[in-house]
PDB file of N, CA and C in Angstrom:
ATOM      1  N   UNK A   1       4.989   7.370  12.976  1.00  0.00           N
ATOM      2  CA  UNK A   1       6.356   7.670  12.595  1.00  0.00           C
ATOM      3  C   UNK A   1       6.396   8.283  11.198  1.00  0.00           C
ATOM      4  N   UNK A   2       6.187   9.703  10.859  1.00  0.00           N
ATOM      5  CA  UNK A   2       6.173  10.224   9.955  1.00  0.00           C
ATOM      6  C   UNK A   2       7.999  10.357   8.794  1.00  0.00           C
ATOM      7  N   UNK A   3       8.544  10.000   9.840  1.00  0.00           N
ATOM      8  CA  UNK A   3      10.247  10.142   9.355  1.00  0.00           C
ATOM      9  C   UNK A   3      10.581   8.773   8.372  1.00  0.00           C
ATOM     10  N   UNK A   4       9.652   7.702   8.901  1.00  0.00           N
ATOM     11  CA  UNK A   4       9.998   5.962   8.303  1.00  0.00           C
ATOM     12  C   UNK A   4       9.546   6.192   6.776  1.00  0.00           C
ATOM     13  N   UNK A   5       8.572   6.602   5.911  1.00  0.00           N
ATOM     14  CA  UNK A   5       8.381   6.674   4.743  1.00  0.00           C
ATOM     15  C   UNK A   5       9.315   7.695   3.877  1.00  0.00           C
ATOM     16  N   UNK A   6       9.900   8.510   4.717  1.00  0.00           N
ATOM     17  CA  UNK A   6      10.556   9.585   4.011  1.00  0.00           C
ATOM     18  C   UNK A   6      11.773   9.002   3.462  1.00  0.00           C
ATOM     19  N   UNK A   7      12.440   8.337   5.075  1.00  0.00           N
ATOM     20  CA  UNK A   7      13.192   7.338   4.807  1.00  0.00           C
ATOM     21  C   UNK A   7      13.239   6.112   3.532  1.00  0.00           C
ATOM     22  N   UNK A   8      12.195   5.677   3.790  1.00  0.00           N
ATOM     23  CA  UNK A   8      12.049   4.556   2.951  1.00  0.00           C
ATOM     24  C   UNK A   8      12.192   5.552   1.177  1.00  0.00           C
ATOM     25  N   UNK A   9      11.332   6.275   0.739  1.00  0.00           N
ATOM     26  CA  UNK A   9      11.943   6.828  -0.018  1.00  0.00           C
ATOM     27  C   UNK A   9      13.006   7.291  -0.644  1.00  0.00           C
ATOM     28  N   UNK A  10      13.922   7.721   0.336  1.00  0.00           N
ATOM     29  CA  UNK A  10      14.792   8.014  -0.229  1.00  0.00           C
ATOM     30  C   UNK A  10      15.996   7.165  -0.024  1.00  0.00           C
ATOM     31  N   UNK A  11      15.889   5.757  -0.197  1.00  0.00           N
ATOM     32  CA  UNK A  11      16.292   4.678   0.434  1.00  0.00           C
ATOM     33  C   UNK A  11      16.353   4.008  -1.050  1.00  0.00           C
ATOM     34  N   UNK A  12      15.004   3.837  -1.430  1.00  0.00           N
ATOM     35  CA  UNK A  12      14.629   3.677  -2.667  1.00  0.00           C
ATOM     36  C   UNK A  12      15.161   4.651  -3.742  1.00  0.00           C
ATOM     37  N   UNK A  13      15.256   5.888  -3.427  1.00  0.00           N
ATOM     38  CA  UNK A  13      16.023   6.503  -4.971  1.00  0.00           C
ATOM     39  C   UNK A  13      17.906   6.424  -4.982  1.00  0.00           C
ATOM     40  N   UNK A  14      18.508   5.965  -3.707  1.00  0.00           N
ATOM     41  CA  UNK A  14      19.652   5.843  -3.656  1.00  0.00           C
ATOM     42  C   UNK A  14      19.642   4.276  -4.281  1.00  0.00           C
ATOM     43  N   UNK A  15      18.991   3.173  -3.735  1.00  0.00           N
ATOM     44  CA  UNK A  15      19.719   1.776  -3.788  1.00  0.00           C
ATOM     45  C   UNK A  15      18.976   1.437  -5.496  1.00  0.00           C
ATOM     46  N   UNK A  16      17.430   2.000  -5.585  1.00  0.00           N
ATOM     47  CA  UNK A  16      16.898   1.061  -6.504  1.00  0.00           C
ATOM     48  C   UNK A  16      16.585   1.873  -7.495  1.00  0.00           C
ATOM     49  N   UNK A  17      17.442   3.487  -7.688  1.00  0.00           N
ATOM     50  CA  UNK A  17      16.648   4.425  -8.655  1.00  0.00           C
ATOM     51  C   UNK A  17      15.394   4.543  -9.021  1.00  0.00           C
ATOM     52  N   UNK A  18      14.274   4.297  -7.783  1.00  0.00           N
ATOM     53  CA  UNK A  18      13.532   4.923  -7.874  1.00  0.00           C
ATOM     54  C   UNK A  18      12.708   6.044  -6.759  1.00  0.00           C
ATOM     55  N   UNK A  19      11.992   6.505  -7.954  1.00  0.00           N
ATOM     56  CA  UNK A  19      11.419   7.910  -7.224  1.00  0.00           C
ATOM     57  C   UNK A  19       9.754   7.789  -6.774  1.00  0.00           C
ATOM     58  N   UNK A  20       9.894   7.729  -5.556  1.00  0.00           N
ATOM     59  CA  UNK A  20       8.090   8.069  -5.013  1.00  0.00           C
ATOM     60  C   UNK A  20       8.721   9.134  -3.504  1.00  0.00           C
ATOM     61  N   UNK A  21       7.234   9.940  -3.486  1.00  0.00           N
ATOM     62  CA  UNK A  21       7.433  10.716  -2.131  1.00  0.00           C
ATOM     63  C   UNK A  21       6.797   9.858  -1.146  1.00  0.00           C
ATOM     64  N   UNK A  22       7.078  10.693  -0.600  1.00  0.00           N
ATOM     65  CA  UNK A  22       7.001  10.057   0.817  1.00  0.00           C
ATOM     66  C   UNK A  22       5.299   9.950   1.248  1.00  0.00           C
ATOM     67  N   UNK A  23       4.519  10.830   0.400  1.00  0.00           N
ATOM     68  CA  UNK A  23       3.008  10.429   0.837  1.00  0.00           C
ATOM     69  C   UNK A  23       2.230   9.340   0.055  1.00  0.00           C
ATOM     70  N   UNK A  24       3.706   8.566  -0.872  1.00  0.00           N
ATOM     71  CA  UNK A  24       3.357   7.573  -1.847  1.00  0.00           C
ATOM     72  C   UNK A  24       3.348   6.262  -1.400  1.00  0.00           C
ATOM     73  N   UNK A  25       3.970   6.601   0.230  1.00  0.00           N
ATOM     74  CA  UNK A  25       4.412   4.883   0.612  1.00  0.00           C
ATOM     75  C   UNK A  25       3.900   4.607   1.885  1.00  0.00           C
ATOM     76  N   UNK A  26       3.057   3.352   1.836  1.00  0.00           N
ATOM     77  CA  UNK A  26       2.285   3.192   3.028  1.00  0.00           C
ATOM     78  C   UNK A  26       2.858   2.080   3.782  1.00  0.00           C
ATOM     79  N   UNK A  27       3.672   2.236   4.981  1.00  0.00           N
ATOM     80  CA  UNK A  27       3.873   1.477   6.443  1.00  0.00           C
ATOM     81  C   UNK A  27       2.785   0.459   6.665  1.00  0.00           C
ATOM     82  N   UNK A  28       2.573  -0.825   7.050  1.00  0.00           N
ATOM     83  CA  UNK A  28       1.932  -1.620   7.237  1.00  0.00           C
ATOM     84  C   UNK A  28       2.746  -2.668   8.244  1.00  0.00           C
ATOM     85  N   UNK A  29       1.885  -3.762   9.241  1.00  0.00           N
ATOM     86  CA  UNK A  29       2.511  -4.321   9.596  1.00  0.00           C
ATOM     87  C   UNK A  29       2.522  -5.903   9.158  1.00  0.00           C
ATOM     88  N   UNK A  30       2.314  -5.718   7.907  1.00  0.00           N
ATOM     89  CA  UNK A  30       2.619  -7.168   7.284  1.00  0.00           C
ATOM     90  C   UNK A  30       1.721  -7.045   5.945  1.00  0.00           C
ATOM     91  N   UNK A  31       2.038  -8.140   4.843  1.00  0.00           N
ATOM     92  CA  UNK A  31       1.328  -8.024   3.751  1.00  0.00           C
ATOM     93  C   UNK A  31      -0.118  -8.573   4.092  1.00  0.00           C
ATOM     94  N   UNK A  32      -0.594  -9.160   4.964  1.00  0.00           N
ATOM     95  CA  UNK A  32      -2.105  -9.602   5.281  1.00  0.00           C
ATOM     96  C   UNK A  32      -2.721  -8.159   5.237  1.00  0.00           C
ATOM     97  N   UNK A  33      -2.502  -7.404   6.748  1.00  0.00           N
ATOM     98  CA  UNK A  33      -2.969  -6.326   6.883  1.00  0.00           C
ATOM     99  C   UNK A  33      -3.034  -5.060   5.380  1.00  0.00           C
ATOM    100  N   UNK A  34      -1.990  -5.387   4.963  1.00  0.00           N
ATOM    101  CA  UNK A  34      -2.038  -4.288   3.916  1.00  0.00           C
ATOM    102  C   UNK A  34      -3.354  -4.712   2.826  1.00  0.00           C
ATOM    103  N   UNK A  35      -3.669  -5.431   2.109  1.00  0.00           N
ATOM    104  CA  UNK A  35      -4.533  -6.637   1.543  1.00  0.00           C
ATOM    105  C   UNK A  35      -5.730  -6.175   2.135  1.00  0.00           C
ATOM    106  N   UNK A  36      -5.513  -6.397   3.399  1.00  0.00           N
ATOM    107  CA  UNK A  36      -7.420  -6.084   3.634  1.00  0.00           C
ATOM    108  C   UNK A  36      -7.667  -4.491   3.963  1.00  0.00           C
ATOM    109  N   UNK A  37      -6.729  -4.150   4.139  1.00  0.00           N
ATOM    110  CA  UNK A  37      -6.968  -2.322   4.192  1.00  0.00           C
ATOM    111  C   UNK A  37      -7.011  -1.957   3.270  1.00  0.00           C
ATOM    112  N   UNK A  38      -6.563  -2.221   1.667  1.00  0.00           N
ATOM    113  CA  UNK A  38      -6.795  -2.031   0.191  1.00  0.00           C
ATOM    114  C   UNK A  38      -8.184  -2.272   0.181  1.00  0.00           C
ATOM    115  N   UNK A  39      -8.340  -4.074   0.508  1.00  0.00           N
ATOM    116  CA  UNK A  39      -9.910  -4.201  -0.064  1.00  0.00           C
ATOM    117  C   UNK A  39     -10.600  -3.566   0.764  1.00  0.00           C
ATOM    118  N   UNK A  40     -10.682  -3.165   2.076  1.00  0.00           N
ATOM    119  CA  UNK A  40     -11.860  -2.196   2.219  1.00  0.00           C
ATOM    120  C   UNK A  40     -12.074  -0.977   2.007  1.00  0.00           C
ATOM    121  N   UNK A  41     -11.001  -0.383   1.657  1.00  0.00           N
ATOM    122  CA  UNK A  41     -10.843   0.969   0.816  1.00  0.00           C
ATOM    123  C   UNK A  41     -11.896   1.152  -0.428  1.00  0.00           C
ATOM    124  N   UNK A  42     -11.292  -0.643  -1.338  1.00  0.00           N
ATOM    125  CA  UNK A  42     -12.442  -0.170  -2.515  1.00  0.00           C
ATOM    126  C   UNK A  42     -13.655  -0.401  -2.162  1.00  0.00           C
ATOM    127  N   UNK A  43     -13.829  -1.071  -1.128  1.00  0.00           N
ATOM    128  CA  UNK A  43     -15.127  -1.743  -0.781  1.00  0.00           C
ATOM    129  C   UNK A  43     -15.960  -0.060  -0.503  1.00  0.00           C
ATOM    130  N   UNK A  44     -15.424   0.519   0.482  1.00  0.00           N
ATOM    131  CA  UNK A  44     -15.745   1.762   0.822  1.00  0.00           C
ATOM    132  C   UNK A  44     -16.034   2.711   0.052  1.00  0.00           C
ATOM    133  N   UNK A  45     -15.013   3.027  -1.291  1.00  0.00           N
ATOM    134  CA  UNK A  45     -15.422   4.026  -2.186  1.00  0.00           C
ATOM    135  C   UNK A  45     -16.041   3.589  -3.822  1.00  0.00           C
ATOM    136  N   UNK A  46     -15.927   2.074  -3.795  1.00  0.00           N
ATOM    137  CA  UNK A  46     -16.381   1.233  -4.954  1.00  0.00           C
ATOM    138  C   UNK A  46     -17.644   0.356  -4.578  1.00  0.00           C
ATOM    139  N   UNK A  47     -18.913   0.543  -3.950  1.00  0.00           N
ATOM    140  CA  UNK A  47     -19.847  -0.124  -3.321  1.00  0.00           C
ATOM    141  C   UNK A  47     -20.400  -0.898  -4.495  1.00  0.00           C
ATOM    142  N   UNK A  48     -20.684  -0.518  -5.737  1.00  0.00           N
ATOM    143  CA  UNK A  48     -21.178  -1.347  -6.537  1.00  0.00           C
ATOM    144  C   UNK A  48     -19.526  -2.617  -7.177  1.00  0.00           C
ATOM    145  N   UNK A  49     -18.881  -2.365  -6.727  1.00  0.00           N
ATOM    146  CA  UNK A  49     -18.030  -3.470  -6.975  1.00  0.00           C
ATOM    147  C   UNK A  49     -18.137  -4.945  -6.745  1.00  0.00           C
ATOM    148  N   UNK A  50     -18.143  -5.227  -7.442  1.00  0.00           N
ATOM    149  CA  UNK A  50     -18.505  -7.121  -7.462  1.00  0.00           C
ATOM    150  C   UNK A  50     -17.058  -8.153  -7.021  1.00  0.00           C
ATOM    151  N   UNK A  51     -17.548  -8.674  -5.996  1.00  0.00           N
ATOM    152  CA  UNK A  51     -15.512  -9.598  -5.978  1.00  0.00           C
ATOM    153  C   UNK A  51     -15.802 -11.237  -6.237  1.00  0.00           C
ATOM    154  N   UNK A  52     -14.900 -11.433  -6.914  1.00  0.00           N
ATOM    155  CA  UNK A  52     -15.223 -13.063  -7.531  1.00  0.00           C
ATOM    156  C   UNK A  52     -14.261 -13.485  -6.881  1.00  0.00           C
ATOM    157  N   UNK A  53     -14.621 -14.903  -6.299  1.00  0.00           N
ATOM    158  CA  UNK A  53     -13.790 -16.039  -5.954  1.00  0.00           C
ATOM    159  C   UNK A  53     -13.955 -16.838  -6.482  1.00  0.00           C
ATOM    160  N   UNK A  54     -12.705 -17.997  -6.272  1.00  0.00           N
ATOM    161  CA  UNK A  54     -12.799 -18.853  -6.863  1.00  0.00           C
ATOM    162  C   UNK A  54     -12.276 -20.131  -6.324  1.00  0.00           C
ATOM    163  N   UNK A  55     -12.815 -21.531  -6.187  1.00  0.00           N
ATOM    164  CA  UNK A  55     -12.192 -22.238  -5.238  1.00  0.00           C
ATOM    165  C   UNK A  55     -11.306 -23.040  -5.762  1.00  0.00           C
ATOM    166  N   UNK A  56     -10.200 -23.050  -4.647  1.00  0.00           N
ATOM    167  CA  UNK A  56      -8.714 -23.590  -5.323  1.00  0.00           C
ATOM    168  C   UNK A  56      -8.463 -25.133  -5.161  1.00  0.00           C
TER     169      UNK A  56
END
């Protein structure tokens, strides 16, 4: 659905004055999924990246 971010954009510069385009905003179907599609992004283009945990 290429129309939903455009939307969402300009959704955002009417209600919350702000400005991103539309190739700025990424559709996801929940904050889990979004989270691990970030971390394997850096995982993918950041290979020497180190990730620390820590137990809670």
């Amino acid at each position: 659905m290429p129309e939903l971010p455009e939307a969402i954009a300009q959704k955002l510069v009417k209600d919350n004055v702000l400005r991103y385009r539309a190739d700025e905003i990424i559709v996801s179907n929940g904050t889990k999924h979004s989270k691990l599609v970030a971390l394997q992004a850096e995982l993918l283009f950041l290979p020497k990246l180190s990730i620390l945990t820590r137990k809670a």
